[in-house]
Protein backbone atom coordinates (compact mmCIF):
# COMPACT_ATOMS: atom_id res chain seq x y z
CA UNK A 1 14.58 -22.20 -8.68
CA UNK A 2 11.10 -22.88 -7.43
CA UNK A 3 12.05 -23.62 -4.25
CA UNK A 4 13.83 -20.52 -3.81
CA UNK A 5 11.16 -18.55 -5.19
CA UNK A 6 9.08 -20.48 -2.45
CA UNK A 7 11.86 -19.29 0.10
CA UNK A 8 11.14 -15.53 -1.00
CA UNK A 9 8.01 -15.24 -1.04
CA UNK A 10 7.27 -16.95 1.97
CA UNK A 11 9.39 -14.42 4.11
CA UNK A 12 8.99 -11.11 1.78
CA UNK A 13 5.80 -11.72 0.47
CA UNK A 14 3.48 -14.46 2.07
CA UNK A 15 0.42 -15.81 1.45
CA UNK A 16 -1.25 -12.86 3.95
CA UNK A 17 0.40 -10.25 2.57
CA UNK A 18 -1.19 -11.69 -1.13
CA UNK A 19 -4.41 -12.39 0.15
CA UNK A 20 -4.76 -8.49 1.97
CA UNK A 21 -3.69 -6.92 -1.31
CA UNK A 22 -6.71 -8.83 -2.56
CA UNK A 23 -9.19 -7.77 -0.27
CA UNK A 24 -7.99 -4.18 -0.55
CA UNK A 25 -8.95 -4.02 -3.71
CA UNK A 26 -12.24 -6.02 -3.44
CA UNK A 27 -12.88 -3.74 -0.89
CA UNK A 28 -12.33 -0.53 -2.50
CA UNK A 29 -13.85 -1.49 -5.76
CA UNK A 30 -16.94 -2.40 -3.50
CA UNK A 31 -17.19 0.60 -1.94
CA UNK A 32 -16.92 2.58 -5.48
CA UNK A 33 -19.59 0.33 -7.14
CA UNK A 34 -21.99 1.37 -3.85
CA UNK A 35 -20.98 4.95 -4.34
CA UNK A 36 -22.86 4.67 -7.82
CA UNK A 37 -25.83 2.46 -5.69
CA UNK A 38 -24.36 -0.64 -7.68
CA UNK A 39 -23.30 -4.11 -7.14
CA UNK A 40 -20.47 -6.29 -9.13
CA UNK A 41 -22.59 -8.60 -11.33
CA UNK A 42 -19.67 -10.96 -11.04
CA UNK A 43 -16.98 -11.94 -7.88
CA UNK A 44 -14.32 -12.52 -10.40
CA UNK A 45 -14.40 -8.79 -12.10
CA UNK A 46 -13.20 -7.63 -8.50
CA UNK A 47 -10.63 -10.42 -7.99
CA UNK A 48 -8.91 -9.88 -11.22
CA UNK A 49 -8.01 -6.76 -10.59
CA UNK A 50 -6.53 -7.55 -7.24
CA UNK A 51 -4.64 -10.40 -8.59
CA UNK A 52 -2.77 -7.68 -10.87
CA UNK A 53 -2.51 -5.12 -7.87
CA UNK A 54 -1.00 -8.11 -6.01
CA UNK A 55 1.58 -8.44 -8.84
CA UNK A 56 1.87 -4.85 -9.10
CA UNK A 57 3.09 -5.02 -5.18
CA UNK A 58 5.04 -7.48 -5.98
CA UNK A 59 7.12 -6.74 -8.57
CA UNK A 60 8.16 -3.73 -6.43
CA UNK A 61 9.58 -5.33 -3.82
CA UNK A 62 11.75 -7.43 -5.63
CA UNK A 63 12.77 -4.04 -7.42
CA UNK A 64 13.77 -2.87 -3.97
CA UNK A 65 15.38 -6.21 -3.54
CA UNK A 66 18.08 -5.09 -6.62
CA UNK A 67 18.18 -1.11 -5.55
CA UNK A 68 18.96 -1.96 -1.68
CA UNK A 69 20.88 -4.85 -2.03
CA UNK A 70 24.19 -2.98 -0.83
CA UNK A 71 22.13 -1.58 1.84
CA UNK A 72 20.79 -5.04 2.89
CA UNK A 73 23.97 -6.33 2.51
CA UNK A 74 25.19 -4.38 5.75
CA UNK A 75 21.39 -3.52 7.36
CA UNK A 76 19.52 -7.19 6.58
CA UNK A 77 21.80 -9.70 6.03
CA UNK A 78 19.36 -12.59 6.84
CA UNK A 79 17.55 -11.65 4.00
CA UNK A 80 16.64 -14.11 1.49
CA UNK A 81 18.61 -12.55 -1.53
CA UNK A 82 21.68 -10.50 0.86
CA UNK A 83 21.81 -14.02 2.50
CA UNK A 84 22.66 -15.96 -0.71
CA UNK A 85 19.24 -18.36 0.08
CA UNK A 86 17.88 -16.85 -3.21
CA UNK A 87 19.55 -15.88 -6.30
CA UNK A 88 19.26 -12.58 -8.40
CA UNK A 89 18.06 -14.38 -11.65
CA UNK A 90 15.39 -16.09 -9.55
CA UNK A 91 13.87 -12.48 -8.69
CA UNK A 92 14.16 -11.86 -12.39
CA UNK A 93 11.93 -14.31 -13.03
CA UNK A 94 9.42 -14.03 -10.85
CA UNK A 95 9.46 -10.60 -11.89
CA UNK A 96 9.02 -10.73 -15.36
CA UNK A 97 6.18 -13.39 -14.54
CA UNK A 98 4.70 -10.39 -12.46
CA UNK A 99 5.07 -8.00 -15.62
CA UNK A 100 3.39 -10.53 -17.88
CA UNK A 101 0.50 -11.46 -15.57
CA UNK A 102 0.08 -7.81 -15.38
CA UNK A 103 -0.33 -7.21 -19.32
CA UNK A 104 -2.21 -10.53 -19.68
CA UNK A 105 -5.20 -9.94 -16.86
CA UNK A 106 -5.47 -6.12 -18.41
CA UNK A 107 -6.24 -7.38 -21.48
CA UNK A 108 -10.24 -6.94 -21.08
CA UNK A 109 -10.44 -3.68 -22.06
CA UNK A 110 -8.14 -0.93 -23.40
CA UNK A 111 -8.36 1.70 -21.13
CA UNK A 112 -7.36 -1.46 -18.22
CA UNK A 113 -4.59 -1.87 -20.71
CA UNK A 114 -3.33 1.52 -21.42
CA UNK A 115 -3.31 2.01 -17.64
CA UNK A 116 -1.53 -1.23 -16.98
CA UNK A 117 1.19 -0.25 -19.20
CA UNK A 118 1.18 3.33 -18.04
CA UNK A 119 1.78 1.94 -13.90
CA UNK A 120 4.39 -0.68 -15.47
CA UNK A 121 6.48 2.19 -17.20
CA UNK A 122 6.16 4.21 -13.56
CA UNK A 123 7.74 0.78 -11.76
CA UNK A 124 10.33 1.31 -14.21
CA UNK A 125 10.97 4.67 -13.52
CA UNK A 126 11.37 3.85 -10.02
CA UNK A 127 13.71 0.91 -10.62
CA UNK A 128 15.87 2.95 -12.55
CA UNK A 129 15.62 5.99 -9.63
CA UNK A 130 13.91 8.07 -12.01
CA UNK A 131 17.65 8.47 -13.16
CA UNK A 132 18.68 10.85 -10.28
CA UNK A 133 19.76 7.80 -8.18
CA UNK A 134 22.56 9.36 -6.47
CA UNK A 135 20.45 12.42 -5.26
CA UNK A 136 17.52 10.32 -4.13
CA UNK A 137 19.60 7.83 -1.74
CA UNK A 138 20.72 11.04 0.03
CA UNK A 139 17.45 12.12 0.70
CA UNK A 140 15.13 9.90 2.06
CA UNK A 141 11.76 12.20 1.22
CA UNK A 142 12.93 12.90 -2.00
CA UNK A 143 12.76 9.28 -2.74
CA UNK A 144 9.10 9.10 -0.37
CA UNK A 145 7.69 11.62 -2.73
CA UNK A 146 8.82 10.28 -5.97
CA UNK A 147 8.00 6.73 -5.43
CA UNK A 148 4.79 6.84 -3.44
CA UNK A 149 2.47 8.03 -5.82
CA UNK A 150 2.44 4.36 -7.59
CA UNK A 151 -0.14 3.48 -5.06
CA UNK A 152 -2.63 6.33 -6.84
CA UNK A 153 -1.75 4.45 -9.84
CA UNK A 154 -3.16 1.54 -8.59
CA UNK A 155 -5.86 2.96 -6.77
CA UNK A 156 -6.63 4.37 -10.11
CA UNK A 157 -6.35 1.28 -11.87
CA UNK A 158 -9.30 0.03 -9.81
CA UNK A 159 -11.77 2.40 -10.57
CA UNK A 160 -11.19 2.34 -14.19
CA UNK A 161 -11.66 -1.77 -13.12
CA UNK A 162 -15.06 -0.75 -12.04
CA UNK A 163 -15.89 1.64 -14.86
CA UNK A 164 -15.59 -1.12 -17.02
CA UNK A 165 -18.31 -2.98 -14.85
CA UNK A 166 -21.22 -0.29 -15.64
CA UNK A 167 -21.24 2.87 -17.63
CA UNK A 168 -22.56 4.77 -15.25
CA UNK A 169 -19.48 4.64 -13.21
CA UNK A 170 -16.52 7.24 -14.02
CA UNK A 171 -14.34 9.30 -11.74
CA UNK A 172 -16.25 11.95 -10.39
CA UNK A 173 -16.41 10.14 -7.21
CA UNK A 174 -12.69 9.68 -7.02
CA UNK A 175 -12.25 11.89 -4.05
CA UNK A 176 -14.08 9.27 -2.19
CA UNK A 177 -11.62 6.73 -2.92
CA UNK A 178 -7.96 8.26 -3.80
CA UNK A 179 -7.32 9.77 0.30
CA UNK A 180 -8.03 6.19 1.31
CA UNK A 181 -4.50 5.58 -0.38
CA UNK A 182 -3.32 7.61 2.69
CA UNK A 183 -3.43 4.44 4.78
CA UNK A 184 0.23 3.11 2.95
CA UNK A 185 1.81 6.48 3.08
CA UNK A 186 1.15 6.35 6.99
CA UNK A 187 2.26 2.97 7.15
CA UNK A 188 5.60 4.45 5.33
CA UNK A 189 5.78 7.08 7.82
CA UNK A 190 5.74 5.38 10.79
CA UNK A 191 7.87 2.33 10.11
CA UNK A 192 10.36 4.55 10.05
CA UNK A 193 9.83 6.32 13.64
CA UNK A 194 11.88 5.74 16.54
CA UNK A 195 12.87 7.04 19.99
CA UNK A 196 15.35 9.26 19.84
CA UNK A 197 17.48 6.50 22.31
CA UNK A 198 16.46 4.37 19.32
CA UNK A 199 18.06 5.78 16.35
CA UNK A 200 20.93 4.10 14.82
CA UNK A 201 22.80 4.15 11.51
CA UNK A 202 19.27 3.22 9.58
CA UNK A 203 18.19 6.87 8.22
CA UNK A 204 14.44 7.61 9.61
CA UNK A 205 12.05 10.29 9.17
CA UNK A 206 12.34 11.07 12.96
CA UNK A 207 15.95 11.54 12.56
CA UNK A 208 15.66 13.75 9.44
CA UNK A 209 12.31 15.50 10.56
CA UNK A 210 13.00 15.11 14.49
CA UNK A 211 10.35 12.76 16.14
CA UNK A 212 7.49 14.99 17.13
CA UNK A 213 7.20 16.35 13.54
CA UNK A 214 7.31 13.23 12.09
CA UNK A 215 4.87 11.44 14.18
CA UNK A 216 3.15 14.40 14.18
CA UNK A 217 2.57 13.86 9.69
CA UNK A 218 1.24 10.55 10.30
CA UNK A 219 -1.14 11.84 12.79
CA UNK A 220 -2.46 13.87 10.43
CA UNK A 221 -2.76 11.33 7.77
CA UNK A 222 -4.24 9.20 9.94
CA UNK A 223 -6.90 11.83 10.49
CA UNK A 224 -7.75 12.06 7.09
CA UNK A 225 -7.81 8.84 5.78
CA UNK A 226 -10.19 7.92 9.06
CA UNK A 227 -12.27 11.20 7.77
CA UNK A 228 -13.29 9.82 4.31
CA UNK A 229 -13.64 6.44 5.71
CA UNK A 230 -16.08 8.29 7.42
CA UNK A 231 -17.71 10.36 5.23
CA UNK A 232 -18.02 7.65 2.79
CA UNK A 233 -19.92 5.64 5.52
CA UNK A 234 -22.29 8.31 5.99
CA UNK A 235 -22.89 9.03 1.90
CA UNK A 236 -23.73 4.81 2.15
CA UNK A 237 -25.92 5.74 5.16
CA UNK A 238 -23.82 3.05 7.20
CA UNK A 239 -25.67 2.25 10.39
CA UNK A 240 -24.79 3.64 13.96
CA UNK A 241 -22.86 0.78 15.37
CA UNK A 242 -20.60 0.29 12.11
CA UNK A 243 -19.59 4.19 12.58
CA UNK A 244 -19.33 4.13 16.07
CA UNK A 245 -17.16 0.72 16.33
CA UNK A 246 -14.57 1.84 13.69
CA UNK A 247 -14.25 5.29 15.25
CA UNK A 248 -13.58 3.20 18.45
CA UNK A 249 -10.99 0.67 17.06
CA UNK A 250 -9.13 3.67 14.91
CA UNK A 251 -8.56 5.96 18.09
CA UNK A 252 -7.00 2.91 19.61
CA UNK A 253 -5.17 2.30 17.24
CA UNK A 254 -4.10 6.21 16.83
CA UNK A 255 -3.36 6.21 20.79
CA UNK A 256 0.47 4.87 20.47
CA UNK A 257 1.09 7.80 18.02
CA UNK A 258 -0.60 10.29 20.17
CA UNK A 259 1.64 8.88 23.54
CA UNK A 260 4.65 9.63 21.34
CA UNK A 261 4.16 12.67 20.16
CA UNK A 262 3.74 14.11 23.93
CA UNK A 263 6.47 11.91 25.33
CA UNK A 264 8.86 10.51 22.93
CA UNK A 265 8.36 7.15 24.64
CA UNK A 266 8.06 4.36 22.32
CA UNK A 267 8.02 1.01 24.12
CA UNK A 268 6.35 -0.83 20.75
CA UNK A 269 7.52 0.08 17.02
CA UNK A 270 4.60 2.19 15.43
CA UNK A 271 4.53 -0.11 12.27
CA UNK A 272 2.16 -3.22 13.58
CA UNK A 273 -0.66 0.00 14.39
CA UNK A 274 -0.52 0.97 11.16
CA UNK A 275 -0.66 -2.12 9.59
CA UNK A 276 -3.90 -2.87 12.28
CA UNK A 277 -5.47 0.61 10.92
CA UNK A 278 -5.04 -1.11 7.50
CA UNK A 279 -6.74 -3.84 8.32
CA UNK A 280 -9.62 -2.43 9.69
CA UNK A 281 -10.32 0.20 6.89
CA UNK A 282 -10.31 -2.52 4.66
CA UNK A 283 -12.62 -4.82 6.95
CA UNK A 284 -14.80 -1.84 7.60
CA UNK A 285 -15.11 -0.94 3.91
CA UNK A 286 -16.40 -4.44 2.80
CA UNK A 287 -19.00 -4.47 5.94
CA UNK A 288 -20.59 -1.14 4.71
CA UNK A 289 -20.59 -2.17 0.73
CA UNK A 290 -22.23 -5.43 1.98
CA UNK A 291 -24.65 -4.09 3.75
């Protein structure tokens, strides 16, 4: 079983997927705690945490693994689990060890708790298709919209993480933090873009929403996520060059959209920009709370 479990996570969730979840969260957290003109007394009460965001992550995509298995059957046989490489009760497992580790590391406080167990019954919800299954796999933004919101639950998990650091910290200065969650749903958007050439069986948001309207949404999300990554550099009175380099990088990275949207060529898949713009709001964001 171990081995298998070693198979899966090294193809559906490696060691740089776990170790990005991480610094998201040490990131964000950061950021909050500067918000307030504080700093974490300890490392460890910002990796905690991430470790339980990173199981959070987890044990939703081996929910996904169970709900699209059919799906993957046809769409992704290589899989590890459609392929026969890994075994169902293996994924049970490793996902009750994700529930567990969940409950255990939230066990500091009761609010972390209370929230923990709030975000678990959500997963639930979502494993169980909030019990409209049947209407949700025929529509793909049905499904978007009642799903997505579990990464405000997490996002929201961190800054009651940080309120238990100081008193002083509470969520007034959420709307700092929650539009940075913006960054995933664009990264949900655009993975599922394609040329019009491109489109096959697999149902996309540019074959339900046509492709200029859809990239056209994760434009504008990737507006304003960059906009509060911005404005929360100027209420940390970030210097010039930080600013000025990550408006740089972003509009590069914005650039392939932009192409697309004026003439449906798409010689790359949108999905490794996103995951750079990703990258470098969470790189940026531990910079400016270092500084």
């Amino acid at each position: 079983m171990i081995k298998r479990i070693g198979i899966y996570l090294n193809e559906m969730f490696p060691l740089s997927a776990i170790i990005g979840s991480i610094f998201t969260a040490v990131a964000v957290q950061l950021i909050y705690l500067r918000l307030y003109e504080l700093r974490p007394t300890s490392i460890l009460f910002l990796i905690v945490p991430g470790i339980v965001l990173t199981c959070i992550s987890l044990l939703i995509r081996i929910m996904d693994e169970f709900k699209d298995y059919q799906d993957d059957l046809t769409n992704f046989p290589n899989r590890p689990l459609p392929s026969g490489r890994v075994e169902k009760k293996d994924l049970v497992s490793l996902g009750v060890f994700c529930v567990m580790a969940v409950i255990f590391l939230s066990m500091s406080s009761m609010k972390l708790l209370i929230w923990a167990f709030i975000t678990l019954g959500f997963t639930f919800l979502m494993l169980k298709w909030f019990f409209i299954e049947e209407r949700m796999r025929k529509s793909l933004p049905l499904a978007f919209i009642s799903h997505h919101p579990i990464v405000l639950f997490n996002f929201i998990y961190l800054m009651i993480a940080c309120m238990q650091m100081n008193p002083s910290v509470n969520l007034d200065k959420a709307f700092y933090i929650l539009p940075l969650c913006l960054i995933f749903t664009n990264w949900e958007v655009v993975r599922k873009i394609r040329a019009p050439e491109q489109e096959t069986g697999y149902t996309t948001y540019s074959k339900i929403f046509g492709p200029r309207p859809a990239v056209l949404i994760a434009l504008i999300l990737q507006l304003i996520f960059n906009a509060t990554v911005l404005t929360i550099f100027t209420r940390l009175d970030s210097p010039l060059w930080l600013i000025g380099s990550y408006s740089l990088i972003q509009f590069g990275f914005m650039l392939p959209s932009i192409s697309f949207l004026v003439n449906l060529k798409l010689p790359k898949p949108l999905k490794p920009y996103a995951e750079g713009q990703i990258l470098t709001v969470v790189a940026f964001l531990l910079v400016a709370a270092l500084l």
